[in-house]
C-alpha atoms as a PDB file:
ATOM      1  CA  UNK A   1     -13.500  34.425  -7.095  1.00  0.00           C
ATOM      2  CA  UNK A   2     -13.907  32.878  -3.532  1.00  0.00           C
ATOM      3  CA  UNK A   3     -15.564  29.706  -3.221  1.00  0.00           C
ATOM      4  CA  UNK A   4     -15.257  29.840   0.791  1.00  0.00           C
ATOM      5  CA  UNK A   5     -14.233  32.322   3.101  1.00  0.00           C
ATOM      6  CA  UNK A   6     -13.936  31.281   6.234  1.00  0.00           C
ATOM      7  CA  UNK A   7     -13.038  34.246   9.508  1.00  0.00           C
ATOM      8  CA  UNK A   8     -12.360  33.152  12.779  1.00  0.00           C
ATOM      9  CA  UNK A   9     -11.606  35.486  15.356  1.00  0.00           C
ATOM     10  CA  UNK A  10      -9.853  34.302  18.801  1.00  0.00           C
ATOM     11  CA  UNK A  11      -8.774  35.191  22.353  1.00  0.00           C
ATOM     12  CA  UNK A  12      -6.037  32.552  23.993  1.00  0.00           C
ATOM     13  CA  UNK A  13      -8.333  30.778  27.038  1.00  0.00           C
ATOM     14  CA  UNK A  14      -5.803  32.680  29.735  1.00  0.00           C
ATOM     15  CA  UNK A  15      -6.750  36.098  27.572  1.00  0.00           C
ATOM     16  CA  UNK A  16      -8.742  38.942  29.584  1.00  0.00           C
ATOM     17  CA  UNK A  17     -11.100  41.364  28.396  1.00  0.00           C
ATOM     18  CA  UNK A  18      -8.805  44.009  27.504  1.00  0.00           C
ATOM     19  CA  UNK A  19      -6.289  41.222  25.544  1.00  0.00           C
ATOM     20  CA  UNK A  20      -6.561  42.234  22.332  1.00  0.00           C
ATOM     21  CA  UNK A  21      -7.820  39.238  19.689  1.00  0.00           C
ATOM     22  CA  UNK A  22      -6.250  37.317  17.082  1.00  0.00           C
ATOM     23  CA  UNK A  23      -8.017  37.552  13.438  1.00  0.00           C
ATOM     24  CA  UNK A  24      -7.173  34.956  10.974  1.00  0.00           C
ATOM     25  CA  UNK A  25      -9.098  34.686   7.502  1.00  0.00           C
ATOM     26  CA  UNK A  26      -8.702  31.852   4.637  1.00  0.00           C
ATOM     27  CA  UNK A  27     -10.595  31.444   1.399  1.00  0.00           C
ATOM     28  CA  UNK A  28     -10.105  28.597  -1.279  1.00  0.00           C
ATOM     29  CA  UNK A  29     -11.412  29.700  -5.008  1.00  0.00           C
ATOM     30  CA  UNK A  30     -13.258  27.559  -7.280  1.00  0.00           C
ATOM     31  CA  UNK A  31     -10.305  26.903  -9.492  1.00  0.00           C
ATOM     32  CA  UNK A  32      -8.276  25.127  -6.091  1.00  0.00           C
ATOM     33  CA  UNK A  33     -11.588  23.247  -5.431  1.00  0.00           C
ATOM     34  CA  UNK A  34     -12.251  21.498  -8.981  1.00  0.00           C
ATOM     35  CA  UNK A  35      -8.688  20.590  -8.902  1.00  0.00           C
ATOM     36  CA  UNK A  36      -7.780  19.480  -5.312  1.00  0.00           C
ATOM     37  CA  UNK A  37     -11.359  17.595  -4.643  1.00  0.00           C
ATOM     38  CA  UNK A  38     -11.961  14.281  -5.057  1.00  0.00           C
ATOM     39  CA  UNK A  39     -14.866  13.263  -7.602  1.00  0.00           C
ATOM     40  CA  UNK A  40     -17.615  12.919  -4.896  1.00  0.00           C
ATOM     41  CA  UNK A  41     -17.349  16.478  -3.701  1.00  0.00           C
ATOM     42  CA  UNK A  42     -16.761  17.980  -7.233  1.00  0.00           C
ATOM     43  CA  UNK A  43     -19.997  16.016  -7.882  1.00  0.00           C
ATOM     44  CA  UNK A  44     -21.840  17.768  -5.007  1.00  0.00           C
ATOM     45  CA  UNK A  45     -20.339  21.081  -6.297  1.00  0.00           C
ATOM     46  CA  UNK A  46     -21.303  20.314 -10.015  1.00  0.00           C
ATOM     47  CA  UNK A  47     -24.997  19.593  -8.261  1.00  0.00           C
ATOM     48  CA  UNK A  48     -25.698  22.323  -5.906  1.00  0.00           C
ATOM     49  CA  UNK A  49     -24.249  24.964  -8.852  1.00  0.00           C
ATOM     50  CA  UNK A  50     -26.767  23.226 -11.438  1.00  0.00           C
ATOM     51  CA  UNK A  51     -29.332  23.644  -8.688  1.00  0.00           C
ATOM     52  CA  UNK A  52     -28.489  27.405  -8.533  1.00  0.00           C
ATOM     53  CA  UNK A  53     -28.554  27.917 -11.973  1.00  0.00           C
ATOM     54  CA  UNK A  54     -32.080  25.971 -12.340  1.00  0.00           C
ATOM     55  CA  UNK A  55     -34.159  28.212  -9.543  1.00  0.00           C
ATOM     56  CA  UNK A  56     -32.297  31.505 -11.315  1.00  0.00           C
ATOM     57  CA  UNK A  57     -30.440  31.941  -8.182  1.00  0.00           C
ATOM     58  CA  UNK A  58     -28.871  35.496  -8.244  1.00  0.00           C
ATOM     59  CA  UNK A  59     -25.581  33.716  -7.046  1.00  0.00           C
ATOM     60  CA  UNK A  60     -25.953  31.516  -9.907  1.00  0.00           C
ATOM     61  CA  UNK A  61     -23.387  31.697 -12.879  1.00  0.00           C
ATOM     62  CA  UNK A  62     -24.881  30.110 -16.104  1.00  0.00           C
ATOM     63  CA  UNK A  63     -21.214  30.190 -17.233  1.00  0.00           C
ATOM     64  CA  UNK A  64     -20.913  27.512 -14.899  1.00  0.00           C
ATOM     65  CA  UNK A  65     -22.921  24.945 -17.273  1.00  0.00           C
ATOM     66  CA  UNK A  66     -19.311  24.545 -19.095  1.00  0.00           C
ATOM     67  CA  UNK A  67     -17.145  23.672 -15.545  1.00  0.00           C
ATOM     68  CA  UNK A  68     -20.559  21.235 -14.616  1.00  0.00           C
ATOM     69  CA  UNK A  69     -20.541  19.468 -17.647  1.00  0.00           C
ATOM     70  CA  UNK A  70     -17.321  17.563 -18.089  1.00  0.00           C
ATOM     71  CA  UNK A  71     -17.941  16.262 -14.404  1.00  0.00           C
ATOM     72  CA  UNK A  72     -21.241  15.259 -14.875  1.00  0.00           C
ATOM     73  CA  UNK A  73     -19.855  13.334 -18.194  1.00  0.00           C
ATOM     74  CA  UNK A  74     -17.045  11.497 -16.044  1.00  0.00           C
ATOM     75  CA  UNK A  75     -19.423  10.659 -12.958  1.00  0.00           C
ATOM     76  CA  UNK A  76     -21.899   9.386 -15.799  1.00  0.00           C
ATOM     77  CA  UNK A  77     -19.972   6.179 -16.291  1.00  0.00           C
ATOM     78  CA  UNK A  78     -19.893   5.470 -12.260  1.00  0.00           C
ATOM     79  CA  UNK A  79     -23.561   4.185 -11.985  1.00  0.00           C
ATOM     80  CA  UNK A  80     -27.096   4.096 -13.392  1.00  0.00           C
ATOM     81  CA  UNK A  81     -28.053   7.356 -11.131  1.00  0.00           C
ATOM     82  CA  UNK A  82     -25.307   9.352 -12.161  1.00  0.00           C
ATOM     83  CA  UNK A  83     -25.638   8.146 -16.104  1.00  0.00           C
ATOM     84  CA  UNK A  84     -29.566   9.319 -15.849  1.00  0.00           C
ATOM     85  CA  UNK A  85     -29.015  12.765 -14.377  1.00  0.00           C
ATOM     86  CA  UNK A  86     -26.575  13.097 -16.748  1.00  0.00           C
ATOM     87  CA  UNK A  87     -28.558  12.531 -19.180  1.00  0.00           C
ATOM     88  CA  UNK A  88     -31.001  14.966 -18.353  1.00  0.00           C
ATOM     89  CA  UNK A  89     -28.850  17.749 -17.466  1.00  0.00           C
ATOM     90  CA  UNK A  90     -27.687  17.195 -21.470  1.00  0.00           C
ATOM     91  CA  UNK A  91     -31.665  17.735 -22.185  1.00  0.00           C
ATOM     92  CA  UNK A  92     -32.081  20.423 -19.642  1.00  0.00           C
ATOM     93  CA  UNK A  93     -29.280  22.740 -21.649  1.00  0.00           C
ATOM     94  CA  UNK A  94     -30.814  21.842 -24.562  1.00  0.00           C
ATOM     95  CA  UNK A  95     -34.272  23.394 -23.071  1.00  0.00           C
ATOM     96  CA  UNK A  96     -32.340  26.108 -21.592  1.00  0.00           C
ATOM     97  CA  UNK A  97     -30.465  27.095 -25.178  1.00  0.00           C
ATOM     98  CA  UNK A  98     -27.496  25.766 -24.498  1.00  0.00           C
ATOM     99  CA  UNK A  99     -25.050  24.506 -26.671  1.00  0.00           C
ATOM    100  CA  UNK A 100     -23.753  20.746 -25.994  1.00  0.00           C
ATOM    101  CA  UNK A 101     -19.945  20.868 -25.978  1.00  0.00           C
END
């Protein structure tokens, strides 16, 4: 599963109309990103997929409460901010029917 997919496609500046163009096409997956990040983007991730999951997104994966939660748990020692959101994302599941791993 693709977290990004990026597409460029490109002409070399000298090219003319009838040059043909160059495609080129990456993607990273979500698996790459939680383990090649560094904890302030997983953090944003863990955030905007918690965000998807609360407003019932249709992109939203409520599987994704189980990847979320250990990062929230290790950003929770970092500062007060992070230790109070985690804190109520652990109520939030709760309200949701969640079981607490």
């Amino acid at each position: 599963d693709s977290f990004v997919k990026v597409s460029v496609r490109y002409k070399m500046p000298n090219a003319t109309r009838e040059d043909a163009a160059f495609e080129q096409e990456e993607s990273l997956n979500s698996t790459a990103i939680l383990v090649e990040a560094d904890e302030s983007f997983k953090w944003a991730a863990a955030i905007a997929s918690f965000a998807e999951i609360l407003k019932e997104s249709p992109y939203a994966d409520a599987n994704a409460l189980d990847i979320v939660a250990p990062i929230f748990e290790a950003n929770s020692l970092l500062d007060s901010d992070r230790l109070e959101f985690y804190e109520l994302f652990k109520r939030t599941r709760i309200l949701m029917g969640e079981s607490q791993d």
